[in-house]
Protein backbone atom coordinates (compact mmCIF):
# COMPACT_ATOMS: atom_id res chain seq x y z
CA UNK A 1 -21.76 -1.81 -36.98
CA UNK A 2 -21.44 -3.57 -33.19
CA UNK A 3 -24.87 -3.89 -31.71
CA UNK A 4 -23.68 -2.67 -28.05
CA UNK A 5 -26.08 -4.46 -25.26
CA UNK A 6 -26.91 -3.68 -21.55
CA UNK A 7 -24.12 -6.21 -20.85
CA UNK A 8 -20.68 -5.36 -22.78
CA UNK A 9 -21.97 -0.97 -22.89
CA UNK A 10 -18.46 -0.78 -24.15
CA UNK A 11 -18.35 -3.13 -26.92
CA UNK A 12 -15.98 -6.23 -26.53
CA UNK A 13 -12.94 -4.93 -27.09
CA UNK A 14 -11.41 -6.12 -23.45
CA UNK A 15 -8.90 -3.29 -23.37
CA UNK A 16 -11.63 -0.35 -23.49
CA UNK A 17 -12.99 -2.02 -19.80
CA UNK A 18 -9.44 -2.07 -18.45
CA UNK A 19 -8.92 1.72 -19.41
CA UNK A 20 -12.19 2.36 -17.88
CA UNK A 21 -11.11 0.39 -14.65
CA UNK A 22 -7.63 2.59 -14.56
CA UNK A 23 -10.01 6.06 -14.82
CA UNK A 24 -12.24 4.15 -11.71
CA UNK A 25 -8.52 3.44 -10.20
CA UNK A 26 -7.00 7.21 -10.55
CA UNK A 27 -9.85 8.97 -8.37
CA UNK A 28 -7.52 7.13 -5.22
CA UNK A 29 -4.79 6.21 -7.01
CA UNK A 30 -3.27 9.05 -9.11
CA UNK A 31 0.30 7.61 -10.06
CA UNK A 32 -1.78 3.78 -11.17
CA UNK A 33 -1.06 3.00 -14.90
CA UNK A 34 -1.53 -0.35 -16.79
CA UNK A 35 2.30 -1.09 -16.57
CA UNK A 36 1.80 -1.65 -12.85
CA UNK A 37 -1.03 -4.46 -13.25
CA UNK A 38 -0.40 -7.77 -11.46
CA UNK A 39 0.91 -9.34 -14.98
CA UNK A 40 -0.54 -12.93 -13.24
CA UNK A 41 -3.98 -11.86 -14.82
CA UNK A 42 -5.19 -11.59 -17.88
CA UNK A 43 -8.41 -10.46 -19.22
CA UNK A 44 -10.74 -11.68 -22.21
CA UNK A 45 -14.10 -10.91 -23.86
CA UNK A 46 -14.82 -14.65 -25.57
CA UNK A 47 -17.20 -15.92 -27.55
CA UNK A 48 -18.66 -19.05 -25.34
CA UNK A 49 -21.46 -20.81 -26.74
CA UNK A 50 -22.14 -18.26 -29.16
CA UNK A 51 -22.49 -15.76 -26.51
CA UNK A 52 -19.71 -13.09 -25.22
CA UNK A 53 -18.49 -13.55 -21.65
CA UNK A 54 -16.23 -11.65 -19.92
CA UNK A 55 -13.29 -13.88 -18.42
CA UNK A 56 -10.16 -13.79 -16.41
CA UNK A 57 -7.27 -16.32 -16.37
CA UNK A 58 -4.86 -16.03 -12.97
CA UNK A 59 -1.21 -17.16 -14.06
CA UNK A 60 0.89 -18.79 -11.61
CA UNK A 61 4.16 -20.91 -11.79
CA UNK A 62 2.87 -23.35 -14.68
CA UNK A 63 -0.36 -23.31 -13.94
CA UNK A 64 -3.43 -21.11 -15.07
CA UNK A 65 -7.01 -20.54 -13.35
CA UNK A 66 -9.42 -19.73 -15.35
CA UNK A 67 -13.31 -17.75 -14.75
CA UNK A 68 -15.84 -16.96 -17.08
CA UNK A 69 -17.58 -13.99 -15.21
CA UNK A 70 -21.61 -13.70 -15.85
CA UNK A 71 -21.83 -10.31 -14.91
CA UNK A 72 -22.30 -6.70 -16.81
CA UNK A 73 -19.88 -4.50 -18.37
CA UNK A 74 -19.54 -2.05 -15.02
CA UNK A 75 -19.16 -5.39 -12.35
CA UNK A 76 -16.12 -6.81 -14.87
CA UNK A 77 -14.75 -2.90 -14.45
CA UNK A 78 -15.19 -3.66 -10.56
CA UNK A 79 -13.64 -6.97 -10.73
CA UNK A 80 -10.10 -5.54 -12.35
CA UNK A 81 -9.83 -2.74 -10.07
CA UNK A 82 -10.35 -5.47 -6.66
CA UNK A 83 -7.84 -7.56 -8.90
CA UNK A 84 -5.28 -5.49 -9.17
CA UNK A 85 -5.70 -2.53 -6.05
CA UNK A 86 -3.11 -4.34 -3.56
CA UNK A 87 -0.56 -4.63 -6.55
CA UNK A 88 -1.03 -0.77 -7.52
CA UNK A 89 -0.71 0.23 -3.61
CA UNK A 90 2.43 -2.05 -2.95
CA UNK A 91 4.08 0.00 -5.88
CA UNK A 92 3.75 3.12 -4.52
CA UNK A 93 6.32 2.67 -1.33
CA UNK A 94 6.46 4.74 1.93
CA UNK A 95 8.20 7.70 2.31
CA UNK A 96 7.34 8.87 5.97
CA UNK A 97 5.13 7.87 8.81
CA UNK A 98 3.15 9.63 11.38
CA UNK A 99 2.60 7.50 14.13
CA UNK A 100 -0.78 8.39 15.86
CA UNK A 101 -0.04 9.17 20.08
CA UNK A 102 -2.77 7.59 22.46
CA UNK A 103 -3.42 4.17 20.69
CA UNK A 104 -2.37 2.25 23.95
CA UNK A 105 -5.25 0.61 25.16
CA UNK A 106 -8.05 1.04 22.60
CA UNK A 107 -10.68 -1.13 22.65
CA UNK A 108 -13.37 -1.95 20.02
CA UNK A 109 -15.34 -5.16 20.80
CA UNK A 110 -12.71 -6.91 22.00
CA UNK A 111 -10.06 -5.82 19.78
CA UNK A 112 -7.15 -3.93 20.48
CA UNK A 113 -5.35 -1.37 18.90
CA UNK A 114 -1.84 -1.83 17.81
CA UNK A 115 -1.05 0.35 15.25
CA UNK A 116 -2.16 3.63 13.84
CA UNK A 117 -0.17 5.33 11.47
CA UNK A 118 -0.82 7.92 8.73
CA UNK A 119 1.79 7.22 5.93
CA UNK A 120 2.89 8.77 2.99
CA UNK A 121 4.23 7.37 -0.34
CA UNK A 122 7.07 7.85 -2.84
CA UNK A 123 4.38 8.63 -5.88
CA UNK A 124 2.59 11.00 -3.71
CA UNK A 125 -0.78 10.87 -1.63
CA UNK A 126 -1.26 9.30 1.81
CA UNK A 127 -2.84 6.32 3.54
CA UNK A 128 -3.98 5.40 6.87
CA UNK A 129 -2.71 1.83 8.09
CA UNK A 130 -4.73 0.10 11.08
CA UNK A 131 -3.56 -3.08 12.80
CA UNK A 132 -6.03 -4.77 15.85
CA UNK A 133 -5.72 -8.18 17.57
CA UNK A 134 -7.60 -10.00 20.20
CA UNK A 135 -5.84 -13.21 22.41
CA UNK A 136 -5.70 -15.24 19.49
CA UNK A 137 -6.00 -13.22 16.26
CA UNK A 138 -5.08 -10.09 14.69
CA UNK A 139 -5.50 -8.40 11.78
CA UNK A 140 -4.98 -5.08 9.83
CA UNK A 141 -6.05 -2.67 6.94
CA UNK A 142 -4.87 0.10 4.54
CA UNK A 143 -7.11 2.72 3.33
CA UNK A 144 -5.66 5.15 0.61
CA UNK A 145 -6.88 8.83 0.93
CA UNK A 146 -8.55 9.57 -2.45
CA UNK A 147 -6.49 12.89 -3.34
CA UNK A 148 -9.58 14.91 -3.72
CA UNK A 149 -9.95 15.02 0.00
CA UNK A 150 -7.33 17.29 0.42
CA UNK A 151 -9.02 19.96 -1.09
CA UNK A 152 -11.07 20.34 1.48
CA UNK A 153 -10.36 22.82 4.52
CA UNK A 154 -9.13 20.24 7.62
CA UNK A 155 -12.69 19.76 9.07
CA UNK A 156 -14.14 18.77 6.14
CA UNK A 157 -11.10 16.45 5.21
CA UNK A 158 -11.38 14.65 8.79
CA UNK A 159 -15.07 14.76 8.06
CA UNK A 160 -14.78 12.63 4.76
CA UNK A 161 -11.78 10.74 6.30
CA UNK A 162 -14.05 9.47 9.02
CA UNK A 163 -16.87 8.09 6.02
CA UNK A 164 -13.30 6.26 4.91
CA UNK A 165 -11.73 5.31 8.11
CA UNK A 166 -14.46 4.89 10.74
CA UNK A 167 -13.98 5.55 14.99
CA UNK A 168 -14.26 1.92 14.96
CA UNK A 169 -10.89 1.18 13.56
CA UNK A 170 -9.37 3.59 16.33
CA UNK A 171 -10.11 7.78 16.70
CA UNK A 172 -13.00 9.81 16.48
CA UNK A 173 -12.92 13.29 14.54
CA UNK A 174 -12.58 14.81 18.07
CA UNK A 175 -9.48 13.11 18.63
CA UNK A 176 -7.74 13.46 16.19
CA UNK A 177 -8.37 17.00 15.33
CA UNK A 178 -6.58 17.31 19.36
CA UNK A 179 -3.22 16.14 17.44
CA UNK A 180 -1.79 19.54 15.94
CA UNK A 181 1.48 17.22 14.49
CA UNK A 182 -0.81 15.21 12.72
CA UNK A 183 -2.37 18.32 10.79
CA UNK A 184 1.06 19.42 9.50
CA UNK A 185 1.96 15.95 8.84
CA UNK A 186 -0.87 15.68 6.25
CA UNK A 187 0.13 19.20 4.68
CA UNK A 188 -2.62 21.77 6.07
């Protein structure tokens, strides 16, 4: 019998953590499976000086990097979903976009607004994509709507939407519950 410790809870079979880090994935990512992972990692439990580590090699062209991790069971879990979260959402295209009205001019600290669009995808569900610059820089994020959120009436959904997608990166509740199109867009 495996002695499990506070470390590998799981035992050290590598492919029960990556299961476990597709269940973490599915709660925002419904249509995720293993066949979609970034194939550039792979993932190991080894025996290193006589003690199991949890490692990750990243493959590229004909060369290989390499990490021992020296963290617990649930942090390795962690570390495969941030590993492999932009591959799952680039696989799931977009099928429409809402473009949200009155984004002209926002200003938070110094950064603009340029873009704020709700978007939906081929595989289903819906994300929220934010772009801001200043003079010299820009930059921009995706959030994915966890499905569960729309089983909520609308004011609760913008309610947990805002926890996801704060006023800072563009519209209050207030605002955005003053956009009827965008309620249909999103299904309610």
């Amino acid at each position: 019998m495996i002695k499990m410790s506070k470390k590998f809870p799981y035992g050290y079979d590598v492919e029960i953590y990556i299961e476990k880090a597709i269940e973490k994935m599915k709660f925002t990512y419904p249509w995720v499976k293993r066949e979609l992972f970034d194939k550039r990692y792979e993932y190991l439990i080894e025996k290193v000086n006589n003690k199991y580590q949890f490692i990750y090699i990243y493959h590229w062209d004909d060369e290989e990097k390499r990490e021992m991790l020296d963290i617990d069971g649930d942090k390795f879990i962690d570390e495969i979903v941030w590993h492999q979260q932009y591959h799952v959402e680039d696989y799931n295209k977009v099928k429409d976009v809402f473009v949200v009205p009155g984004q002209n001019g926002k200003e938070f600290q110094g950064w603009y607004l340029e873009r704020y669009e709700f978007r939906s995808h081929e595989l289903g569900g819906y994300s929220v994509f934010c772009q801001a610059g200043d003079r010299v820089t820009g930059g921009s994020r995706t959030f994915f709507i966890p499905p569960s959120y729309f089983d909520l009436d609308y004011d609760q959904f913008l309610d947990k939407y805002i926890e996801l997608v704060p006023p800072s990166f563009g519209f209050t509740k207030n605002e955005l519950v003053a956009i009827p199109e965008l309620k249909k867009f999103l299904g309610y």
